[in-house]
Protein backbone atom coordinates (compact mmCIF):
# COMPACT_ATOMS: atom_id res chain seq x y z
CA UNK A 1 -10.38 -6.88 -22.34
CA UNK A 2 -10.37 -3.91 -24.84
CA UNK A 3 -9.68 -0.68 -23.23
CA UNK A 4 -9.09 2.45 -25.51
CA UNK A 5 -6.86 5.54 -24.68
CA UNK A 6 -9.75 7.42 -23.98
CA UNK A 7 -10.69 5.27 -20.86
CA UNK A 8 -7.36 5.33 -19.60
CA UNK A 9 -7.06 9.24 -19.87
CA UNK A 10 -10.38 8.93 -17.89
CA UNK A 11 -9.73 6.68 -15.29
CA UNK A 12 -6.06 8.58 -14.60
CA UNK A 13 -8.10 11.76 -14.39
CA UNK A 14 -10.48 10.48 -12.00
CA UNK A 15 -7.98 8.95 -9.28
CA UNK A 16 -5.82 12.58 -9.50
CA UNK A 17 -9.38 14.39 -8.99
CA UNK A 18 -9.96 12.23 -6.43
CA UNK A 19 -6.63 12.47 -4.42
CA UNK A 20 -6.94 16.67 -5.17
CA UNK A 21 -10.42 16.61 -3.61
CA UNK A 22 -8.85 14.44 -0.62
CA UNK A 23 -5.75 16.97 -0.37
CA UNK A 24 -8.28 19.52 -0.82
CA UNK A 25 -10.59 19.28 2.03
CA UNK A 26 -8.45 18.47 4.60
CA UNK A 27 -6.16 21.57 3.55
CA UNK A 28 -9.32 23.64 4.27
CA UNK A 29 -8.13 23.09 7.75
CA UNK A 30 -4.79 21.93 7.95
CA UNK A 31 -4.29 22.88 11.76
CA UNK A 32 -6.64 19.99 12.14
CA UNK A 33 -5.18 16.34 13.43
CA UNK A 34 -6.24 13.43 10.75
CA UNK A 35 -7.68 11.69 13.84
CA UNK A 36 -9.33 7.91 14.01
CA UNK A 37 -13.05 9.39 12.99
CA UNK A 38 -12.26 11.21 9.78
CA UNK A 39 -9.93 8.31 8.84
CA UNK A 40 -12.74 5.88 9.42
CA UNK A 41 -14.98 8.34 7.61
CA UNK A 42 -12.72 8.69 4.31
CA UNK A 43 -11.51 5.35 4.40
CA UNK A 44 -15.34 4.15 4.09
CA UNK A 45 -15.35 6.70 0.91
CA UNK A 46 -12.14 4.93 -0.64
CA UNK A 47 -13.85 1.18 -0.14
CA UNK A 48 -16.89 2.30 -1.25
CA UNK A 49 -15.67 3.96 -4.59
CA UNK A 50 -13.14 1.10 -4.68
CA UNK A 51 -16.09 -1.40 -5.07
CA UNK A 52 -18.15 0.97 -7.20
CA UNK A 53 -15.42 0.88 -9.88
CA UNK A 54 -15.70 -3.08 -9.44
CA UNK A 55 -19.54 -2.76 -10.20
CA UNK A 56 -18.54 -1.06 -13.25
CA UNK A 57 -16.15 -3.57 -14.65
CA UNK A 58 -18.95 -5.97 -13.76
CA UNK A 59 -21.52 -3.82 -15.76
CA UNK A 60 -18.90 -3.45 -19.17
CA UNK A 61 -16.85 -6.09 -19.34
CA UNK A 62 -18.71 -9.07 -17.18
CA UNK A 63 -18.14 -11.13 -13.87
CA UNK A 64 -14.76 -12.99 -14.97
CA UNK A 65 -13.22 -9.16 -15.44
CA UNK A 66 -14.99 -8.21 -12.04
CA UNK A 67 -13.47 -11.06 -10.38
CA UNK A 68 -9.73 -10.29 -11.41
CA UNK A 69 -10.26 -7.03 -10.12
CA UNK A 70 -11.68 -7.59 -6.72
CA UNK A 71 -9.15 -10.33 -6.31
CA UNK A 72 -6.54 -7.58 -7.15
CA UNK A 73 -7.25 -5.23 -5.11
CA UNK A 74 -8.53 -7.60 -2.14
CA UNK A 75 -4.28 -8.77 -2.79
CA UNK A 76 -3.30 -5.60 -2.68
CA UNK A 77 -4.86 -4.20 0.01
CA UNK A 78 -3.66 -6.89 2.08
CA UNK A 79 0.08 -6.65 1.11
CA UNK A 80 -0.07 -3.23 1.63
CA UNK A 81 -0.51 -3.83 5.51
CA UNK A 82 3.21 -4.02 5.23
CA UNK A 83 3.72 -0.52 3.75
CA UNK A 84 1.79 0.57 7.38
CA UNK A 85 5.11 -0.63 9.27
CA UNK A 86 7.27 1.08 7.53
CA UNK A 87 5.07 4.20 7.62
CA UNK A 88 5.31 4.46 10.94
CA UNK A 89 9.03 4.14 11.00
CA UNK A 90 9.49 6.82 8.84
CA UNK A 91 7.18 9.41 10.66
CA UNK A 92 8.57 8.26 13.60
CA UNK A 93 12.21 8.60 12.52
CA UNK A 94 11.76 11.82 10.95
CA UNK A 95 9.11 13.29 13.88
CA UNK A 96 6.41 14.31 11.62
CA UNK A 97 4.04 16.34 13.36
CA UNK A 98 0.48 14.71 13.37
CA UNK A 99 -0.62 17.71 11.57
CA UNK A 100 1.54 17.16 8.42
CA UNK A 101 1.39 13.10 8.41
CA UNK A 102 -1.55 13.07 5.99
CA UNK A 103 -0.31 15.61 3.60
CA UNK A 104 3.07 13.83 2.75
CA UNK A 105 1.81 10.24 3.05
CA UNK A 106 -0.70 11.26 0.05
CA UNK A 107 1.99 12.95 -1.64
CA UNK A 108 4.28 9.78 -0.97
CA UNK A 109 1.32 7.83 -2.37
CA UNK A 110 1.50 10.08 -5.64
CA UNK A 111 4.74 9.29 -6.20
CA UNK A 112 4.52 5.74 -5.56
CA UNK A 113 1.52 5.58 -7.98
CA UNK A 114 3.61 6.78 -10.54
CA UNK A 115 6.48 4.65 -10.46
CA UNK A 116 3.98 1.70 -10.12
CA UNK A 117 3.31 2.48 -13.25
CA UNK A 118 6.10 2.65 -14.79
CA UNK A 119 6.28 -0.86 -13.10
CA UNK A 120 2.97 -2.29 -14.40
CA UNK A 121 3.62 -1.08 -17.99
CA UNK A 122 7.08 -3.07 -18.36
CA UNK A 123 5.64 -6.25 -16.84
CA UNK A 124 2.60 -6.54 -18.93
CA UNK A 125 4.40 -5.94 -21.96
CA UNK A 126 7.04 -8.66 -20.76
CA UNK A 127 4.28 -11.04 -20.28
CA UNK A 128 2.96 -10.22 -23.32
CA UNK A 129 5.84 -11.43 -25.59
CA UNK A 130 7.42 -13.98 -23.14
CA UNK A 131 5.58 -16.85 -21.69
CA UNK A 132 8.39 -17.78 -19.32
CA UNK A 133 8.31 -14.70 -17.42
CA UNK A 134 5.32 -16.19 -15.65
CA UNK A 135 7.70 -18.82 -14.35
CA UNK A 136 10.22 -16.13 -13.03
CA UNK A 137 7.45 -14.26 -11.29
CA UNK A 138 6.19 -17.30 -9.86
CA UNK A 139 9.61 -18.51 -8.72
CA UNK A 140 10.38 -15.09 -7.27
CA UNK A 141 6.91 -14.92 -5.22
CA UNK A 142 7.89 -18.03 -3.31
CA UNK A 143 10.93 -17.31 -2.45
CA UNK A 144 9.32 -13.96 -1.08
CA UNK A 145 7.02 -16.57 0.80
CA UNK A 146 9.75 -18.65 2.06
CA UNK A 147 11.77 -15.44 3.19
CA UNK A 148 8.58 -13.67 5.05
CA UNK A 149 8.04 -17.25 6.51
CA UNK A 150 12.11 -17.12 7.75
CA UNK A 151 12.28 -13.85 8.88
CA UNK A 152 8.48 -12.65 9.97
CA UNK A 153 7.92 -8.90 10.75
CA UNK A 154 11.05 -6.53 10.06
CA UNK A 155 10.44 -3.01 10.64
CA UNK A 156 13.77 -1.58 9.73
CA UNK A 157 13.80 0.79 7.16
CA UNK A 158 17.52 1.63 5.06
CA UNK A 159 18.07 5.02 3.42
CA UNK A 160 17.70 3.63 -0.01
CA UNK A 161 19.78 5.74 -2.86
CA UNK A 162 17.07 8.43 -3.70
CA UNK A 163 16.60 9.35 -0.48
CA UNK A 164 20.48 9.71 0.28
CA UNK A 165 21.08 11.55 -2.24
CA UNK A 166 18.14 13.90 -2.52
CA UNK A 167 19.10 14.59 1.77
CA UNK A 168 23.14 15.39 0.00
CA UNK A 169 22.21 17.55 -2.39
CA UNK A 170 18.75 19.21 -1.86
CA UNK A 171 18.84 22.24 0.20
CA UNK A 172 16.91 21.24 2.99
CA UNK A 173 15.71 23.17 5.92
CA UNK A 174 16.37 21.75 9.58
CA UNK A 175 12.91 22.46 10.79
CA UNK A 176 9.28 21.82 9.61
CA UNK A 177 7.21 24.99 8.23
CA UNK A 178 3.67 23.28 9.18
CA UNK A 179 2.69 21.01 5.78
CA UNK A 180 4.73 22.91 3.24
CA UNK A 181 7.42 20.99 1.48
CA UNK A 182 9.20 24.36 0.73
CA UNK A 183 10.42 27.32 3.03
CA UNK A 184 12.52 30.49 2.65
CA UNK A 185 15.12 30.64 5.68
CA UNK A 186 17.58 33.88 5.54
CA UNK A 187 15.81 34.81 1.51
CA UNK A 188 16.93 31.29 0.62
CA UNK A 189 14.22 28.60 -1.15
CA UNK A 190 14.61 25.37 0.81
CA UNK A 191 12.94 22.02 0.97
CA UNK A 192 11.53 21.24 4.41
CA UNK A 193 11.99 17.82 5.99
CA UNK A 194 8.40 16.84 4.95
CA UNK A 195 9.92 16.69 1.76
CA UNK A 196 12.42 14.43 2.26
CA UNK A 197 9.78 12.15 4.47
CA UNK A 198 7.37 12.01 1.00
CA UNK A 199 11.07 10.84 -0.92
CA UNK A 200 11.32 8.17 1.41
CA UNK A 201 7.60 7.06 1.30
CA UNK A 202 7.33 7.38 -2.61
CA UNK A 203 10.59 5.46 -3.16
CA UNK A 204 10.66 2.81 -0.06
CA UNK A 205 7.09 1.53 -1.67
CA UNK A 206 9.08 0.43 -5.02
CA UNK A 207 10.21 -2.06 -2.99
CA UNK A 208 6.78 -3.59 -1.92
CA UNK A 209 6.20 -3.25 -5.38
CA UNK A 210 8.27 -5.58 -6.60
CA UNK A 211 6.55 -8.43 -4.57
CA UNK A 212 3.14 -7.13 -5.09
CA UNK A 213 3.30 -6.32 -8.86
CA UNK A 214 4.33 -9.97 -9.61
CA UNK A 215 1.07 -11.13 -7.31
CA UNK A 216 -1.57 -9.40 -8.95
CA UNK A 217 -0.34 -10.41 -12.64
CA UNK A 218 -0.76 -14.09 -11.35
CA UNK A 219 -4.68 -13.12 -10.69
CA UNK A 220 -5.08 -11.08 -14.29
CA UNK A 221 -2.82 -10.17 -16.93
CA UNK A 222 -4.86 -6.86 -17.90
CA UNK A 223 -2.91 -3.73 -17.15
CA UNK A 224 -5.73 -1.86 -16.49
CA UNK A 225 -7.01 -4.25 -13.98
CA UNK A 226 -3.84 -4.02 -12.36
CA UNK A 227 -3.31 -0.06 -12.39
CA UNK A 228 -6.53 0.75 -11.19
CA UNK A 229 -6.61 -2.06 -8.74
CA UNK A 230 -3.32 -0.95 -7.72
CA UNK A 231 -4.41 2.49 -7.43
CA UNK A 232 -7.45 2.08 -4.93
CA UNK A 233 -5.45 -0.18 -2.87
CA UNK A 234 -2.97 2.60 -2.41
CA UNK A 235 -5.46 5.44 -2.26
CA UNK A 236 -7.09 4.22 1.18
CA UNK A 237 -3.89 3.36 2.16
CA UNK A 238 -3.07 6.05 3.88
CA UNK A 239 -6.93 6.34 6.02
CA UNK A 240 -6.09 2.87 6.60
CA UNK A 241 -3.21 4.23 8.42
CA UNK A 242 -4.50 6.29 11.22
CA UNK A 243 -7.23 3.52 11.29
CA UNK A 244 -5.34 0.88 12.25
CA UNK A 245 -2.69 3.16 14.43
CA UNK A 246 -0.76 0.97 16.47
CA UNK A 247 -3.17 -1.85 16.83
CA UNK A 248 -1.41 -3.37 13.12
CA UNK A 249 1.41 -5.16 15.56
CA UNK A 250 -1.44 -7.20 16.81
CA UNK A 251 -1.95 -9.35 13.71
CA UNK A 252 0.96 -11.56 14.59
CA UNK A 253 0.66 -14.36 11.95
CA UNK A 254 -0.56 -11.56 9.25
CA UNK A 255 2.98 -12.04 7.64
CA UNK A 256 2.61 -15.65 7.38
CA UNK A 257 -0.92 -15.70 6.18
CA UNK A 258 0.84 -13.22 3.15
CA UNK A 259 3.61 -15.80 2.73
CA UNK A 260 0.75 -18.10 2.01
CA UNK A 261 -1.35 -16.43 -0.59
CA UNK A 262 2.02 -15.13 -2.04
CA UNK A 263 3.08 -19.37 -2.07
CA UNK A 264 -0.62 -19.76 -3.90
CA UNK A 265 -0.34 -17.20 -6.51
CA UNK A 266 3.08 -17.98 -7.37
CA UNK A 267 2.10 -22.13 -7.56
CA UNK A 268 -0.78 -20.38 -10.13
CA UNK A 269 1.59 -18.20 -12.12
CA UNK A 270 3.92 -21.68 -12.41
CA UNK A 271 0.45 -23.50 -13.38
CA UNK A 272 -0.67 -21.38 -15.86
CA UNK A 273 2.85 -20.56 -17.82
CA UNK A 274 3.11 -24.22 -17.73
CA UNK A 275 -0.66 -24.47 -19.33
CA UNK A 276 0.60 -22.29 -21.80
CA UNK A 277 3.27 -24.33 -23.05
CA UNK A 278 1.28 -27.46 -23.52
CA UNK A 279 0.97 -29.59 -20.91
CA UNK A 280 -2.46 -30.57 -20.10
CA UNK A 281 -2.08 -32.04 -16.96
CA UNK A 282 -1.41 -28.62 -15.67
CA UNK A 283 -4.69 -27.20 -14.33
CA UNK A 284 -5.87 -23.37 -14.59
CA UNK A 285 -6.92 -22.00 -11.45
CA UNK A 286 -9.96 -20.05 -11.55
CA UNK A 287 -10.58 -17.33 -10.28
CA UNK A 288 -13.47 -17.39 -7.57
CA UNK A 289 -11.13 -20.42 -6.12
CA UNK A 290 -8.07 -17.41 -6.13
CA UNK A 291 -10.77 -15.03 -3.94
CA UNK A 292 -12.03 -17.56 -1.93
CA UNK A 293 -8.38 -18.91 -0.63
CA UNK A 294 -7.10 -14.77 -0.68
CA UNK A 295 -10.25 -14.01 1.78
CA UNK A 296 -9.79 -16.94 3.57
CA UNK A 297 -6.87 -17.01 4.76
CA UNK A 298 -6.71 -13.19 5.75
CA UNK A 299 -10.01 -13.76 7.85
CA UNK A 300 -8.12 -16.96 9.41
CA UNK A 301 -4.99 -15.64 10.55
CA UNK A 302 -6.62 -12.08 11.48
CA UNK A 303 -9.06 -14.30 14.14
CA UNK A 304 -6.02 -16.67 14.97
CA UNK A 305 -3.73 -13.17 15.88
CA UNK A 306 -6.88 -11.82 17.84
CA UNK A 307 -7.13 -15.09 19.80
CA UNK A 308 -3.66 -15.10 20.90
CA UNK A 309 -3.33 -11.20 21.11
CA UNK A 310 -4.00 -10.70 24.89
CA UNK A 311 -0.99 -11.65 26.59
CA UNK A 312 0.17 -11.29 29.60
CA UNK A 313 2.78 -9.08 29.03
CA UNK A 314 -0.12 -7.11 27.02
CA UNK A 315 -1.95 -5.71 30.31
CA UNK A 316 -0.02 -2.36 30.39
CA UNK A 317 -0.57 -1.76 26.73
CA UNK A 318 -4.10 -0.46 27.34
CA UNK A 319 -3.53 3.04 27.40
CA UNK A 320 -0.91 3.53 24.52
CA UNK A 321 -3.35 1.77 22.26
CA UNK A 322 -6.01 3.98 23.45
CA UNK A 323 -4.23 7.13 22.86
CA UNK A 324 -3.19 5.90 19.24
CA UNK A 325 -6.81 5.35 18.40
CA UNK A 326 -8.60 8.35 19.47
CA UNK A 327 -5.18 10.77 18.12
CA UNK A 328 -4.03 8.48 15.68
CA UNK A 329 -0.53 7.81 14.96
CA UNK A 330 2.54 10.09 16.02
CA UNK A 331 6.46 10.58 15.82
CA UNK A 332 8.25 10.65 19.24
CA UNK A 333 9.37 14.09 19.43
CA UNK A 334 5.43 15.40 18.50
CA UNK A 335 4.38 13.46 21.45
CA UNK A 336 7.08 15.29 23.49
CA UNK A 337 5.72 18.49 22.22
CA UNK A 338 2.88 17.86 23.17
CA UNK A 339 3.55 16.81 27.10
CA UNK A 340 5.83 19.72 27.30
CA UNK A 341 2.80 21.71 26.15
């Protein structure tokens, strides 16, 4: 797949237009709550241009091309579920108010974009020039299937070293100024804490990354393919958030339907570098079969966690679930506010 410079300077121009125009309208009102109806609205936008991009990889460059991407980003998309815990952990920890959450989860998603990147550029040109680094990605992507297996579900989020040092050495104000990122207390330019919160977003997601980045290059070794399926996966990540609100702890075996189509790409990264270095026996697994077990098992263990999801000790959870979907999600000291209000 040929791609020239101009394309890329296109493509990069269209996903920042599109995250200004996002950033854009919902500034028009920023007093505004991102509540569970405009998420559902933009996150239908975000699909919907997500798979119109697909149409147009299918148009210039054919269905195998098409494939690779879809099967990215349908890989993506569902890895990324994870990022949603750890979202809410944050705001949570740092009591966001609802009225700033989507402002600094796009930013965060800017920044992540970016190191991504950085990320996707040094892995296809290792691939590139080594053969063998397919076996260390697929190596490395089931052992990150054995550990989800091991462990399930962690929510706990560390200060990782950006984000201690930015909070050491950054000037930063004690309370939020609305959805600014900067504030002048006593004449002095500060950051506010929503600054610190888009830090930890942007820099926390390197380290979904580095299990994701490894996935996708086991379903196509095209760095565009991977940036811009990257991209749209992370774009309606953040409408996917208030979306889902709290009802993402229902999908109890989500993390070990991942652990399985991370154990499946990494078996096809092991095939394929072993295809590479002669031996015939090894097969090459194609891609509609890589879809079809990817979709598969995310419908399967989304039904299985639905079927099991009404517990008994579920009965009094009516009402917080309720309030999560019609105000979306929200850190514990904006929920005080609000009763005190």
């Amino acid at each position: 797949m040929s791609v020239s410079p101009l394309v890329w300077a296109l493509t990069i121009a269209g996903i920042l237009a599109i995250i200004a125009t996002d950033l854009f309208l919902i500034h028009r009102n920023d007093t505004r709550e991102f509540t569970t109806r405009r998420a559902a609205f933009w996150s239908t936008i975000y699909i919907g241009l997500a798979v119109a991009f697909g149409i147009g990889v299918w148009v210039f460059s054919g269905a195998r091309y098409a494939g690779e991407y879809f099967g990215g980003f349908v890989t993506e998309k569902s890895l990324s579920v994870d990022n949603l815990f750890v979202f809410m952990v944050i705001l949570t920890r740092f009591a966001v108010p609802k009225v700033a959450q989507h402002t600094v989860l796009m930013a965060g998603i800017v920044i992540a974009l970016v190191l991504r990147g950085i990320f996707i550029a040094v892995g296809a040109a290792a691939i590139s020039t080594f053969t063998w680094v397919f076996f260390i990605f697929g190596v490395f992507l089931l052992w990150t299937a054995y550990g989800m297996v091991r462990s399930g579900d962690d929510d706990e989020v560390n200060e990782n070293a950006l984000l201690r040092w930015s909070k050491r050495v950054i000037p930063t104000a004690e309370e939020y100024d609305g959805s600014r990122f900067m504030t002048r207390q006593n004449g002095v330019r500060m950051l506010t804490p929503l600054a610190i919160v888009m830090i930890a977003i942007g820099s926390t997601d390197v380290l979904f990354a580095v299990d994701s980045i490894p996935a996708i290059f086991g379903l196509t070794t095209e760095p565009y393919l991977v940036f811009t399926a990257n991209a749209f996966a992370l774009m309606g990540l953040v409408q996917l958030y208030f979306l889902l609100g709290g009802l993402t702890d229902r999908l109890v075996y989500l993390s070990h339907g991942l652990a399985f189509i991370l154990g499946f790409i990494g078996v096809k990264l092991i095939l394929h570098a072993l295809h590479e270095y002669g031996a015939a026996w090894a097969p090459e697994v194609p891609i509609w079969l890589s879809l079809s077990v990817i979709a598969g098992t995310l419908v399967a263990t989304t039904v299985a966690s639905l079927a099991v999801g009404r517990k008994p000790d579920d009965q009094g959870s009516g009402e917080p679930l309720k309030e999560v979907a019609e105000d979306g999600p929200v850190g514990e000291a904006d929920a005080a506010a609000t009763r005190e209000g």
